[in-house]
Protein backbone atom coordinates (compact mmCIF):
# COMPACT_ATOMS: atom_id res chain seq x y z
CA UNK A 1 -57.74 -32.05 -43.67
CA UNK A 2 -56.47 -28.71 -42.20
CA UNK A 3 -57.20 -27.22 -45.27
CA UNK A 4 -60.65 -28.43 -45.58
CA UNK A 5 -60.59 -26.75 -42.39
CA UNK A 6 -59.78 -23.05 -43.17
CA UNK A 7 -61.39 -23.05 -45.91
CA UNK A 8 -64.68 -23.85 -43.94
CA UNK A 9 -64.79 -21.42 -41.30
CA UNK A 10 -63.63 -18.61 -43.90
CA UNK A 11 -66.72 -20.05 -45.28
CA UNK A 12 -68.23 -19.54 -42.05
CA UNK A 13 -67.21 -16.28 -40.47
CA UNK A 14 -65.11 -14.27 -42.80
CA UNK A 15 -66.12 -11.82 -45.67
CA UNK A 16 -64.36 -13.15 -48.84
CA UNK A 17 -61.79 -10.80 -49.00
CA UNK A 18 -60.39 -11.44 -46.02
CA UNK A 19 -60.75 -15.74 -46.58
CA UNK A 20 -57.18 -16.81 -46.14
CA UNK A 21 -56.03 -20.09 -44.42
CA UNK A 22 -55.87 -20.43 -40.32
CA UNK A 23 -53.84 -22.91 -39.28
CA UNK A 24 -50.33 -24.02 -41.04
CA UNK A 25 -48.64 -25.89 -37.84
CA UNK A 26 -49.10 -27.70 -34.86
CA UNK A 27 -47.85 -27.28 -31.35
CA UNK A 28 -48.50 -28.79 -27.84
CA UNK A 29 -51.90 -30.41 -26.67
CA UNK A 30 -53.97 -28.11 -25.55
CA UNK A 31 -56.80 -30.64 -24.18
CA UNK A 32 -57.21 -33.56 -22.72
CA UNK A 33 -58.51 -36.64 -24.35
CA UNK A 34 -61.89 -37.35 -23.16
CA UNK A 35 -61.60 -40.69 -20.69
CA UNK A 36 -65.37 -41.31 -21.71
CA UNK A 37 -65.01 -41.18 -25.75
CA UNK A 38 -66.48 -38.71 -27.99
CA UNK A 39 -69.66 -36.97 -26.58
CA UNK A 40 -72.29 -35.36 -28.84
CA UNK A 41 -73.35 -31.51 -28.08
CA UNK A 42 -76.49 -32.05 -25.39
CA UNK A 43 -79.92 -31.80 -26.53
CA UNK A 44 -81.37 -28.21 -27.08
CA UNK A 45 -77.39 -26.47 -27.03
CA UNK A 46 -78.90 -24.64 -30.66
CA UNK A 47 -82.02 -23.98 -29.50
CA UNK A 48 -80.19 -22.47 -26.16
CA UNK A 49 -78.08 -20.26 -28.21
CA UNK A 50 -81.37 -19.15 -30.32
CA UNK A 51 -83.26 -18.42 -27.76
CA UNK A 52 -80.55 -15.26 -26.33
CA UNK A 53 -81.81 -13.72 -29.81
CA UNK A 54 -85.51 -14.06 -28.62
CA UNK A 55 -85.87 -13.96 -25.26
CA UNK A 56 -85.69 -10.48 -23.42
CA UNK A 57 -84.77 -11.24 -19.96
CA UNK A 58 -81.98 -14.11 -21.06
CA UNK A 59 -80.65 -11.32 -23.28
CA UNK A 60 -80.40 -9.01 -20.67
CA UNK A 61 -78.44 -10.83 -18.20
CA UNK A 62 -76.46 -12.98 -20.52
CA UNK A 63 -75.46 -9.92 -22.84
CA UNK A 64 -75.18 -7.51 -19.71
CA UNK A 65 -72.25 -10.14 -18.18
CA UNK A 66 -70.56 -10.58 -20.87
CA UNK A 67 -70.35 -7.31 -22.25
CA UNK A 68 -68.49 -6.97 -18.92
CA UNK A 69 -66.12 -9.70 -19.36
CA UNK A 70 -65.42 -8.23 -23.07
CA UNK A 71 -64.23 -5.32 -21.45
CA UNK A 72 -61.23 -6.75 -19.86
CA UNK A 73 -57.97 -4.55 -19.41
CA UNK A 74 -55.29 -7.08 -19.91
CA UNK A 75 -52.21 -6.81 -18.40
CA UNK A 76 -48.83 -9.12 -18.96
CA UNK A 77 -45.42 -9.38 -16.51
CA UNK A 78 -42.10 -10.70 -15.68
CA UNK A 79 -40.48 -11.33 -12.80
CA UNK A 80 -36.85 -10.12 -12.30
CA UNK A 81 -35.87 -10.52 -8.95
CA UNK A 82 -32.71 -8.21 -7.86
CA UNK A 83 -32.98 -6.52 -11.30
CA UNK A 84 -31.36 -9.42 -13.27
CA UNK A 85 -31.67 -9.02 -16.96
CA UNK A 86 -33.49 -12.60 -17.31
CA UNK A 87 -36.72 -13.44 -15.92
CA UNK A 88 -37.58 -16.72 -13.78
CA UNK A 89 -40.94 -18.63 -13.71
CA UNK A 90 -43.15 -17.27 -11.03
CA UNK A 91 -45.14 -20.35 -10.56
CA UNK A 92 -46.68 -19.26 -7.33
CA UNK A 93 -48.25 -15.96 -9.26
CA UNK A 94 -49.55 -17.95 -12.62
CA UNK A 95 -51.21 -19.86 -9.90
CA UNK A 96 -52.67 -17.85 -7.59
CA UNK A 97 -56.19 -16.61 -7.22
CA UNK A 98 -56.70 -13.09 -8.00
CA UNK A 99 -56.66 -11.53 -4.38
CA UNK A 100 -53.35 -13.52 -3.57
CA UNK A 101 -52.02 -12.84 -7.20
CA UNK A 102 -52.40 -8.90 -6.77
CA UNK A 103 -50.88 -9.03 -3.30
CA UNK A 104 -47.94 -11.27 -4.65
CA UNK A 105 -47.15 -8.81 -7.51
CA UNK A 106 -47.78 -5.63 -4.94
CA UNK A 107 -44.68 -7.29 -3.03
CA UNK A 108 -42.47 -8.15 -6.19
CA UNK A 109 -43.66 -4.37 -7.56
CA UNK A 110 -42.77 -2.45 -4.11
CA UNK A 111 -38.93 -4.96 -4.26
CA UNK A 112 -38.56 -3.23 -7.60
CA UNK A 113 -38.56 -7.05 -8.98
CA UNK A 114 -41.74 -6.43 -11.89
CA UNK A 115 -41.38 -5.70 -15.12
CA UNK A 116 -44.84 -4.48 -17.03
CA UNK A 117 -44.76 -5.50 -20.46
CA UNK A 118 -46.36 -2.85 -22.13
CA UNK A 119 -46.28 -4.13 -25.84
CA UNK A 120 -46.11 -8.10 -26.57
CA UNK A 121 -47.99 -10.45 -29.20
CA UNK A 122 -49.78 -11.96 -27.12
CA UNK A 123 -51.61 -8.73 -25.93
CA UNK A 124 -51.50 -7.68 -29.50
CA UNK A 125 -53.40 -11.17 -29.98
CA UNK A 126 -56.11 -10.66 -26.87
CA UNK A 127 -56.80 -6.90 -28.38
CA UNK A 128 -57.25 -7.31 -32.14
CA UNK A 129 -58.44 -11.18 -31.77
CA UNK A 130 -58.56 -12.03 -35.73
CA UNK A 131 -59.19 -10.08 -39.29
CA UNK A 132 -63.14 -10.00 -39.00
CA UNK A 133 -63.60 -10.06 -35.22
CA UNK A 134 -62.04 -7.96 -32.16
CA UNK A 135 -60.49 -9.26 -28.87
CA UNK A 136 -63.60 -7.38 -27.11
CA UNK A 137 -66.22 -9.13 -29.35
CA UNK A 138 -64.60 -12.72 -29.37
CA UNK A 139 -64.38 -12.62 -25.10
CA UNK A 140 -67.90 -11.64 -25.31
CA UNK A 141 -69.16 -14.06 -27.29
CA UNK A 142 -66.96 -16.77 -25.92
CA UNK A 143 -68.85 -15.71 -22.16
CA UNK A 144 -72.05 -15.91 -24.05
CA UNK A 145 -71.45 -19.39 -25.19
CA UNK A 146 -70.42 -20.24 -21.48
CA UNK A 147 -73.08 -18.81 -19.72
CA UNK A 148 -75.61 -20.32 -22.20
CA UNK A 149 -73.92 -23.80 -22.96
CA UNK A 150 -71.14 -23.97 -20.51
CA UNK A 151 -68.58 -24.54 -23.28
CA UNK A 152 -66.79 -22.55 -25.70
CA UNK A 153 -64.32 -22.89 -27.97
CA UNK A 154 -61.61 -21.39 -29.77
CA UNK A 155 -59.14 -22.17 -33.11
CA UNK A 156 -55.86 -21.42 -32.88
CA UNK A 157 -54.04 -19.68 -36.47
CA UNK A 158 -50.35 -20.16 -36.26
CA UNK A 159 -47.59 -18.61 -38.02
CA UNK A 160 -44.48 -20.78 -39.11
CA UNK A 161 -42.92 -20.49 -35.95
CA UNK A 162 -46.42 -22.14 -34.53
CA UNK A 163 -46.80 -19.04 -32.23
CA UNK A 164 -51.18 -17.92 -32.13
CA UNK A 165 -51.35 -14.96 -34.29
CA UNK A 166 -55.45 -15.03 -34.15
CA UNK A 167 -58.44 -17.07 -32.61
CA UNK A 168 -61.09 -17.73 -34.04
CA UNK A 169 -64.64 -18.57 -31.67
CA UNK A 170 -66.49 -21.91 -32.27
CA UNK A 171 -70.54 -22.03 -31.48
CA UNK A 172 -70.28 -25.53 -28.97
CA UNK A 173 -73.10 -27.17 -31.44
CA UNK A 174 -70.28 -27.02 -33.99
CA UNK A 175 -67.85 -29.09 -32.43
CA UNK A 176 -69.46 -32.78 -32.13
CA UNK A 177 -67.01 -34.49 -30.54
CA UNK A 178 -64.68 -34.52 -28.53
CA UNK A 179 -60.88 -36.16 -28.48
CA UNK A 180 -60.50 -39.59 -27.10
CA UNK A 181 -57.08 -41.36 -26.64
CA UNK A 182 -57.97 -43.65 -29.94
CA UNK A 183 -59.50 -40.30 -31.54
CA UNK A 184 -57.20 -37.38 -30.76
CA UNK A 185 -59.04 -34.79 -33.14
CA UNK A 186 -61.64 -32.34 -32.84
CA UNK A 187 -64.57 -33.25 -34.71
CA UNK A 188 -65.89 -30.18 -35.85
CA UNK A 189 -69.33 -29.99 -38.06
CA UNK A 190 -69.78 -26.97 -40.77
CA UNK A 191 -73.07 -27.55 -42.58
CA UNK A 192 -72.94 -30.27 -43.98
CA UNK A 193 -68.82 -31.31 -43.94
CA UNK A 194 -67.33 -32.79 -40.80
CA UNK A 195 -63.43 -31.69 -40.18
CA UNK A 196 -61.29 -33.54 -37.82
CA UNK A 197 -59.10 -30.93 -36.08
CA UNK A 198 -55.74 -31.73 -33.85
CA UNK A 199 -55.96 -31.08 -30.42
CA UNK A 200 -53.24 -28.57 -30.31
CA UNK A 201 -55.42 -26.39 -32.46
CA UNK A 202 -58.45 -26.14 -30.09
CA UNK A 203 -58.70 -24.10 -27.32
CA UNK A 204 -61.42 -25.37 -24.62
CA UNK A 205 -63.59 -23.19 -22.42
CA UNK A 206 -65.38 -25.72 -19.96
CA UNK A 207 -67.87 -25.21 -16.68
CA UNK A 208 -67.93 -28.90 -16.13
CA UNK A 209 -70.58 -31.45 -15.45
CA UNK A 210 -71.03 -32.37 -12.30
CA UNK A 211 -72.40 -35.72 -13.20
CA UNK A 212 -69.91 -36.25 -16.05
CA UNK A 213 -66.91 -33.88 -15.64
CA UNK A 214 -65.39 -36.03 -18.16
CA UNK A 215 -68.04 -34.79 -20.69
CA UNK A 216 -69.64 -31.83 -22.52
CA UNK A 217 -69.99 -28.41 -20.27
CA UNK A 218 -73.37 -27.34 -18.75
CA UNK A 219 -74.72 -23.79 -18.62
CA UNK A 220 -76.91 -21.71 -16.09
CA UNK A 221 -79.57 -21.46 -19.16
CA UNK A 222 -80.02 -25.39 -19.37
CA UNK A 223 -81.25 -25.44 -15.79
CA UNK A 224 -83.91 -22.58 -16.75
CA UNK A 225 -85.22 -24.21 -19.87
CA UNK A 226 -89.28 -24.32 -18.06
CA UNK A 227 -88.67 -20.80 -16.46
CA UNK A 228 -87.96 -19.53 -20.10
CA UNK A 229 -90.13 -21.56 -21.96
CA UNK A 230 -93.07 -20.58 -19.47
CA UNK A 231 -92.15 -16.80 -20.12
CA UNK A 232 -91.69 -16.91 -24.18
CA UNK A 233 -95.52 -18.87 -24.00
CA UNK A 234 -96.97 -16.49 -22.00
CA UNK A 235 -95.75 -13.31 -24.56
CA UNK A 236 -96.82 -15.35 -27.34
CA UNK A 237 -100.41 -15.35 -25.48
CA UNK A 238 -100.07 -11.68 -24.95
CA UNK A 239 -99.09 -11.51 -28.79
CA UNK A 240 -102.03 -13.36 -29.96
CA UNK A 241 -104.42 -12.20 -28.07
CA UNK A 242 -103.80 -8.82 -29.74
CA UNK A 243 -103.21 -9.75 -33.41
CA UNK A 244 -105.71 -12.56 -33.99
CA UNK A 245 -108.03 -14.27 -31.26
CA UNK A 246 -109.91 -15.83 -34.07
CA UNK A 247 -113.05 -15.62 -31.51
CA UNK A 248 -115.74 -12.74 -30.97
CA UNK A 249 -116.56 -10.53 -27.95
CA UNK A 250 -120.39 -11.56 -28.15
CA UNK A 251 -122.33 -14.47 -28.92
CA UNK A 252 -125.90 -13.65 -29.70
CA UNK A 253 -128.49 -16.17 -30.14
CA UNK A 254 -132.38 -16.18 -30.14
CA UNK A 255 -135.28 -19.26 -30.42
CA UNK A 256 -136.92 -18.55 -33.90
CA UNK A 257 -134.46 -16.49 -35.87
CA UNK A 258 -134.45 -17.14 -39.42
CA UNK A 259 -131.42 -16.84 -41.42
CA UNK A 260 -132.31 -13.43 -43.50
CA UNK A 261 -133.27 -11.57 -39.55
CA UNK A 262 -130.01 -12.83 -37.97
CA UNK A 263 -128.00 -11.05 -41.12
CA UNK A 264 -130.22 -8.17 -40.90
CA UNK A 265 -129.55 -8.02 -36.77
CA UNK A 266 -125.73 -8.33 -37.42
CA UNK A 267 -126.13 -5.22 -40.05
CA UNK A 268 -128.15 -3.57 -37.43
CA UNK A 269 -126.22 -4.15 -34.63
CA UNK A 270 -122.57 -3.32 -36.55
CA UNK A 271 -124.14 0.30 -37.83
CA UNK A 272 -125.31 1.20 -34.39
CA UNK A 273 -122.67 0.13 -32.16
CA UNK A 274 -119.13 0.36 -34.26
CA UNK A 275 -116.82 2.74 -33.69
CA UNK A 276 -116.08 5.07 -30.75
CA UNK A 277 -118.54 7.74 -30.97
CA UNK A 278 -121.48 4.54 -31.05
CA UNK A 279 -120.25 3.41 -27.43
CA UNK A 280 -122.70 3.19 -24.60
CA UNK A 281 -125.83 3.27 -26.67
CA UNK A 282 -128.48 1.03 -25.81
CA UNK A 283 -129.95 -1.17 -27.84
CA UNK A 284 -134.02 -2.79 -27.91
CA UNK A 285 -135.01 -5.98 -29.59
CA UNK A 286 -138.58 -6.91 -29.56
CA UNK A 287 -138.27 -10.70 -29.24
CA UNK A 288 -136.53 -12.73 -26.61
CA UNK A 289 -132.50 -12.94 -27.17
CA UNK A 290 -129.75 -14.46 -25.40
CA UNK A 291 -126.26 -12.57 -25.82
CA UNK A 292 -123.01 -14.76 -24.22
CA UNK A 293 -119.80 -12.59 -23.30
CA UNK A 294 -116.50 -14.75 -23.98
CA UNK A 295 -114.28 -11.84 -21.99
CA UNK A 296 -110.89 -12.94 -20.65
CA UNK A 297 -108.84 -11.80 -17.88
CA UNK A 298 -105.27 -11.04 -17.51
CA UNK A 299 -105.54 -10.13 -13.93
CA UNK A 300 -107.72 -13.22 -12.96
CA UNK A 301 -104.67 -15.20 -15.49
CA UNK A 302 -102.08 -13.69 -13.49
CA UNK A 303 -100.46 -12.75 -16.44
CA UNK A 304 -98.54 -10.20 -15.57
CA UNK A 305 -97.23 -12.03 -12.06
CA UNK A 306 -96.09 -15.00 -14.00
CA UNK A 307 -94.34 -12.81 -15.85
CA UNK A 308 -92.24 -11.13 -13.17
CA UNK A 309 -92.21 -14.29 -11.38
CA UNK A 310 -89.94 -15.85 -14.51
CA UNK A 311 -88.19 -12.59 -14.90
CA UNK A 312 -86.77 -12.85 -11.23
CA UNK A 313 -86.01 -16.37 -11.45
CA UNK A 314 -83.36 -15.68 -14.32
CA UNK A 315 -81.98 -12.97 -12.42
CA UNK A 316 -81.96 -14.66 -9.25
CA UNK A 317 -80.37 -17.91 -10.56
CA UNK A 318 -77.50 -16.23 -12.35
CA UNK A 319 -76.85 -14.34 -9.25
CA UNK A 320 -77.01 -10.87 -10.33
CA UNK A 321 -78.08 -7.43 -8.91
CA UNK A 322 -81.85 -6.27 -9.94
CA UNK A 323 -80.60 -2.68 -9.89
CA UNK A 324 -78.73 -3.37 -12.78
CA UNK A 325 -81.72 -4.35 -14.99
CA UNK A 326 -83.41 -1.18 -13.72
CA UNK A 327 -85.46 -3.15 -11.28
CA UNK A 328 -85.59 -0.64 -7.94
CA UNK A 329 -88.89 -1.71 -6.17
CA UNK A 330 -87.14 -2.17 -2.87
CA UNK A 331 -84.07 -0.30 -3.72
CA UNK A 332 -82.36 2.79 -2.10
CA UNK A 333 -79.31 4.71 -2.79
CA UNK A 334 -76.60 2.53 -0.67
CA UNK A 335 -77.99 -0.38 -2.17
CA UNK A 336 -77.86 0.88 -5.93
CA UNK A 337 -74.57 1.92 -5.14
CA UNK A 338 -73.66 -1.68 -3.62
CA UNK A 339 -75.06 -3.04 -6.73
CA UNK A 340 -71.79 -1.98 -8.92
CA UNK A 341 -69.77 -4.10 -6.12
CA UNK A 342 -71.26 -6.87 -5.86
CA UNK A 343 -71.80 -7.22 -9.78
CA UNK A 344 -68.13 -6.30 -10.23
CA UNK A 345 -67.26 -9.29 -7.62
CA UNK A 346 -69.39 -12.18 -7.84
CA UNK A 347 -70.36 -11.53 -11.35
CA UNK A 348 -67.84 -10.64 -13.83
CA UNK A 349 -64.38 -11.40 -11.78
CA UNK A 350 -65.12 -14.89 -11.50
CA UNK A 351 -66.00 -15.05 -15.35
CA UNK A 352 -62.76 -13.38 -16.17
CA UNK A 353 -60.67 -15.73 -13.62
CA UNK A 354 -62.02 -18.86 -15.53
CA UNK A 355 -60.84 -17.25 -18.58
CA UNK A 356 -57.39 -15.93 -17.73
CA UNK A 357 -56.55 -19.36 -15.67
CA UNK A 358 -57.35 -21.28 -18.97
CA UNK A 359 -54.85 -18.63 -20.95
CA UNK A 360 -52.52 -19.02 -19.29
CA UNK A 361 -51.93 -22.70 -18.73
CA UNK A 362 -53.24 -23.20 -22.62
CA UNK A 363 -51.97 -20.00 -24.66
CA UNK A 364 -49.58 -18.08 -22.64
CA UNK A 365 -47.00 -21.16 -23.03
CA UNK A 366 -46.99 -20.75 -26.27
CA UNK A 367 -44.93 -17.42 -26.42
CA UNK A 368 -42.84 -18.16 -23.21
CA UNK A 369 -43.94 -19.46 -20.12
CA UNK A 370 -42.56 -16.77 -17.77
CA UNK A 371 -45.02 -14.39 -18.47
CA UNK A 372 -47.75 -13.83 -16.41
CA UNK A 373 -51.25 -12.72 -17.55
CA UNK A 374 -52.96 -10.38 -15.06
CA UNK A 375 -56.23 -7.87 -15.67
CA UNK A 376 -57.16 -5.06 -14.15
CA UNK A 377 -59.21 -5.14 -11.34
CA UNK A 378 -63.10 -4.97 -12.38
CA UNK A 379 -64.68 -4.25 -8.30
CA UNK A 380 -65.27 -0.96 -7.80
CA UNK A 381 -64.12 1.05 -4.73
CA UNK A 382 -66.27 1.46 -1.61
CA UNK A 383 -65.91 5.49 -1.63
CA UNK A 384 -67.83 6.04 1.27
CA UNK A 385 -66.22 2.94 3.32
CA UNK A 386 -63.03 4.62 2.26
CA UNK A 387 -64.25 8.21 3.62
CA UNK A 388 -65.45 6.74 6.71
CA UNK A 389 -62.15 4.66 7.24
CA UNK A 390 -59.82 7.72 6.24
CA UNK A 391 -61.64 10.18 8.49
CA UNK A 392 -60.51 7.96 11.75
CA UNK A 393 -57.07 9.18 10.90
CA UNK A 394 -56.84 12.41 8.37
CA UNK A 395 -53.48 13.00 9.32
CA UNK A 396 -52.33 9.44 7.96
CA UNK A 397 -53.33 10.61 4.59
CA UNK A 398 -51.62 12.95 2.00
CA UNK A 399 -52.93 15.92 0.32
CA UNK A 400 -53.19 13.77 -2.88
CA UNK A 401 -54.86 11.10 -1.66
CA UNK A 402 -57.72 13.07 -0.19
CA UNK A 403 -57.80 14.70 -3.31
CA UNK A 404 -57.69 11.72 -5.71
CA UNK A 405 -61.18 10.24 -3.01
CA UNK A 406 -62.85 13.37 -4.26
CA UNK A 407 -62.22 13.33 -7.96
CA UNK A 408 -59.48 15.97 -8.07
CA UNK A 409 -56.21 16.26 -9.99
CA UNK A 410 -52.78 16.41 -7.92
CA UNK A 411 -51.15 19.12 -6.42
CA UNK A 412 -47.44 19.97 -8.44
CA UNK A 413 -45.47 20.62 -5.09
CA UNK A 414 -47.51 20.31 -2.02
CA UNK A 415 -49.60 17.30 -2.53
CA UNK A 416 -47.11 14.73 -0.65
CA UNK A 417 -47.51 16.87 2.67
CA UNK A 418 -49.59 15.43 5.69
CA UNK A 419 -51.86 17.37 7.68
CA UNK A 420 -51.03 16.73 11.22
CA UNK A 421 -52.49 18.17 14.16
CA UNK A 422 -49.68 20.44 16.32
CA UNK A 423 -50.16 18.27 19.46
CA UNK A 424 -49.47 15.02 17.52
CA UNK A 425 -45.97 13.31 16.17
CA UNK A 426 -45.88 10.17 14.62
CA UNK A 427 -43.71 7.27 16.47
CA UNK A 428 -41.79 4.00 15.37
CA UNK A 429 -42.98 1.49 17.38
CA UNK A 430 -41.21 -1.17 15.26
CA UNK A 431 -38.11 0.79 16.50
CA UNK A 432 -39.03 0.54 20.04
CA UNK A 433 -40.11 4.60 20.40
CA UNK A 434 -42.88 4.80 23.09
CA UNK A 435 -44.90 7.55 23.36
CA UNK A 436 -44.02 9.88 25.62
CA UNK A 437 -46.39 10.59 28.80
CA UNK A 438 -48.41 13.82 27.97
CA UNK A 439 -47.31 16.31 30.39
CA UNK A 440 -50.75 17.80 32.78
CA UNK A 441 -51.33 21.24 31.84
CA UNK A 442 -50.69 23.84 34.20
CA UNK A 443 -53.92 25.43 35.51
CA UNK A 444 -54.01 28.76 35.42
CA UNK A 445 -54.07 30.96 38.63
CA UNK A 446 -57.24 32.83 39.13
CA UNK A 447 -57.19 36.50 38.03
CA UNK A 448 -57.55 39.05 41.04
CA UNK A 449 -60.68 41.05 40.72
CA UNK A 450 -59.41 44.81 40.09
CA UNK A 451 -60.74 47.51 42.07
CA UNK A 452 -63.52 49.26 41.57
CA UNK A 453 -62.91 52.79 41.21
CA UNK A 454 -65.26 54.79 43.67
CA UNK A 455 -68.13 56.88 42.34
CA UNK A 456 -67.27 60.31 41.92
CA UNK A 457 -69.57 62.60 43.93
CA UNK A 458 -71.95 65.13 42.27
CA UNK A 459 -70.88 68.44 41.05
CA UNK A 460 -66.79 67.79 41.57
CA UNK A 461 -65.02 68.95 39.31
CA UNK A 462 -62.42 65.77 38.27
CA UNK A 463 -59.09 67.39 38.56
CA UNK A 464 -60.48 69.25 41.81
CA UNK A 465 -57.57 66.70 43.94
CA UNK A 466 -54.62 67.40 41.92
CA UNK A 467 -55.67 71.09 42.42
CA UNK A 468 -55.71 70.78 45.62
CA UNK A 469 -52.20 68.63 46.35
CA UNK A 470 -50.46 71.32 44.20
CA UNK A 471 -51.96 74.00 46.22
CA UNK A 472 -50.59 72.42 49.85
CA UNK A 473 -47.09 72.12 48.42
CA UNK A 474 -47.03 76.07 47.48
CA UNK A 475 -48.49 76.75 50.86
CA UNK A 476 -45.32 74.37 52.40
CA UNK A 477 -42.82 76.68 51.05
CA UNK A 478 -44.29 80.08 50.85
CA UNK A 479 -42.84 81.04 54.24
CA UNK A 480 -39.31 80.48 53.20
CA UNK A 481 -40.01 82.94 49.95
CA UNK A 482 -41.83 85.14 52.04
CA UNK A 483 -38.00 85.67 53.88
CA UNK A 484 -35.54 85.26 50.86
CA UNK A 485 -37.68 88.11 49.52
CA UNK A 486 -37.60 90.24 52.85
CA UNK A 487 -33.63 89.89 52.43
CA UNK A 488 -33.23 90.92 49.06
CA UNK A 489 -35.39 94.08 49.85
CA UNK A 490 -33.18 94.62 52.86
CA UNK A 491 -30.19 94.62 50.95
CA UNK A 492 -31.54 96.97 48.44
């Protein structure tokens, strides 16, 4: 049976020199019996999957999302705590939602507890997927099938040891049933040859029923089957009204026309009036005709409003951005630039979370249960909320890190230094430090005014007072040399 199998999906999906066999062993369940019985693919799943190939706007959002999810950085861990050589099983972390699981592995990263694994099989098995197909293609065709059908499907190749070595996508109208507790098998259809496949083999992608969680998955597509049907009718009316209206412009008609004068009209009419340089020419009969326009109206149709009317719906209902289709008829800068965000958040991290979750309760077991399977965060950063919040406090960041928000590369020695202002220190107030009281600052005591020299009068010579003090000091002592000379002369 297994090899019935492999031999039909190499059939199926592989060139033929690549056809070898998929699956030699089986290992643990991987799904739950149905409680219901087997359930056939819903009505329309094929004609849901055709119509991404035809319809723009279904392409466009479908193939837009999960090219997204395809992109996926994976990322696998252990958890060592206290640097032990084993690792234990971090139950809380392979649980957690991704904003708790990133904060959980920030604290076992910053206790020097997590490992990276760098190179395992099981990353080697999420990057290279199979021999015809990547990792990146399978997750985006697997997203396509979810956001289409709501179910998707993979088959597990084994090696001896019964550890995945490749996966291999299923289209959901492929599989036809599912397994029951009397029934645990696949039932898989290829053309015309059904193939009962274990359970262990079959890896299940589900965005359950709400009336039947117990049955097949439902899409976002199958609750716009009249939105999309309404917009493929209404280009095929645009289409056709172009290639072949199979009706004239004019109907002209007249009491009393033979057969041989209507021909000869027609002639007439054609050799006047055809072609562009024969526009706008009048024309004169001389006998009573009647001449019918059959004209038709987009605008009065409101063609072109249905049409954007259905192209909003499908955006609107998957939830997505219209500035990432291009549509900017009430958009502005912040909100083009909120656009990456909120895609990146309520887009394609939820779609990756459903697929992660499922591999690693389903596959991750299967090559040891301690790991844990993380990706790298899709949501881009909020630059100018970051700007805005780091400005309150530029001292509180390094060098590098102001760099880094402004697309720079690191500084070799000084890019770990702060930039504090002089009349600031940073306190501990864990450790009890208080700030100290700033001290008042002395106010300075008003300068006297300095004197104002007097103005010098007119015509005085400026050294006239020195002159004047040196001349009272000679006349102060000229009696006494007036005598000591009277002496000398005396003597002589």
């Amino acid at each position: 049976m297994l090899e019935r199998m492999r031999t039909g999906l190499a059939n199926f999906m592989m060139p033929g020199a690549v056809k070898q066999d998929l699956t030699e062993s089986i290992g643990s369940a991987v799904f739950s019996p149905s409680a219901t019985g087997g359930t056939p693919p819903r009505l329309g799943t094929k004609e849901l999957l055709l119509a991404y190939s035809k319809m723009p706007w279904l392409r466009a959002v479908v193939n837009k999302t999960a090219t997204s999810v395809g992109n996926t950085n994976w990322q696998l861990f252990v958890l060592r705590p206290g640097g032990q050589r084993s690792a234990i099983l971090p139950q809380k972390i392979q649980r957690s939602d991704f904003f708790l699981r990133k904060k959980l592995l920030k604290q076992a990263s910053t206790r020097g507890d997590l490992v990276e694994i760098e190179e395992h099989p099981l990353l080697d098995l999420l990057h290279h997927g199979n021999e015809a197909m990547l990792g990146e293609d399978i997750l985006q065709v697997t997203q396509i099938h979810m956001d289409l059908a709501g179910e998707s499907f993979w088959i597990l190749e084994k090696d001896g040891l019964g550890t995945p070595t490749a996966f291999w996508p299923l289209p959901p109208d492929w599989v036809r049933e599912f397994p029951t507790k009397e029934r645990p098998t696949w039932r898989i259809r290829l053309s015309a040859t059904e193939i009962e496949v274990p359970i262990s083999e079959i890896v299940a992608f589900l965005d359950l029923d709400p009336a039947n969680p117990y049955s097949r998955g439902t899409g976002i597509a199958k609750s716009l089957g009249d939105e999309l049907e309404t917009d493929e009718y209404a280009a095929k009316h645009l289409k056709n009204f172009f290639f072949n209206r199979a009706r004239p412009d004019l109907i002209i008609s007249g009491d009393g026309i033979s057969r041989e004068d209507t021909l000869r009209m027609e002639e007439k009419w054609l050799e006047k009036h055809q072609g562009f340089w024969q526009a706008f020419k009048p024309s004169f009969l001389s006998r009573k005709v009647e001449i019918k326009e059959l004209g038709q109206s987009f605008e009065n149709m409101q063609m072109i409003e249905i049409r954007k009317h259905e192209r909003d719906t499908v955006i609107q209902v998957y939830g997505a951005p219209p500035e990432k289709f291009g549509i900017l008829t009430q958009s502005n800068r912040s909100t083009i630039e909120a656009a990456d965000f909120f895609w990146a958040k309520d887009i394609v991290l939820p779609r990756q979370e459903r697929i992660r979750n499922t591999l690693q309760k389903r596959v991750v077991p299967k090559f040891d249960e301690r790991l844990i399977l993380d990706f790298e965060t899709p949501i881009v950063q909020d630059k100018e909320f970051r700007l805005k919040a780091m400005s309150r406090a530029t001292w509180a960041y390094s060098i590098d890190e102001w760099r880094k928000l402004a697309d720079q590369p690191p500084l070799d020695d000084k890019g770990n230094l702060h930039v504090v202002p002089v009349n600031m220190r940073p306190i501990d107030l864990e450790a009890g430090e208080t700030p100290e009281p700033e001290e008042p600052e002395e106010t300075p005591e008003p300068e006297e005014p300095e004197e104002t020299p007097e103005p010098e009068e007119e015509g005085k010579w400026p050294g006239a007072e020195v002159f004047n003090s040196i001349g009272e000091k000679i006349l102060e002592i000229e009696p006494q040399l007036v005598e000591a000379v009277q002496k000398k002369l005396n003597k002589s």
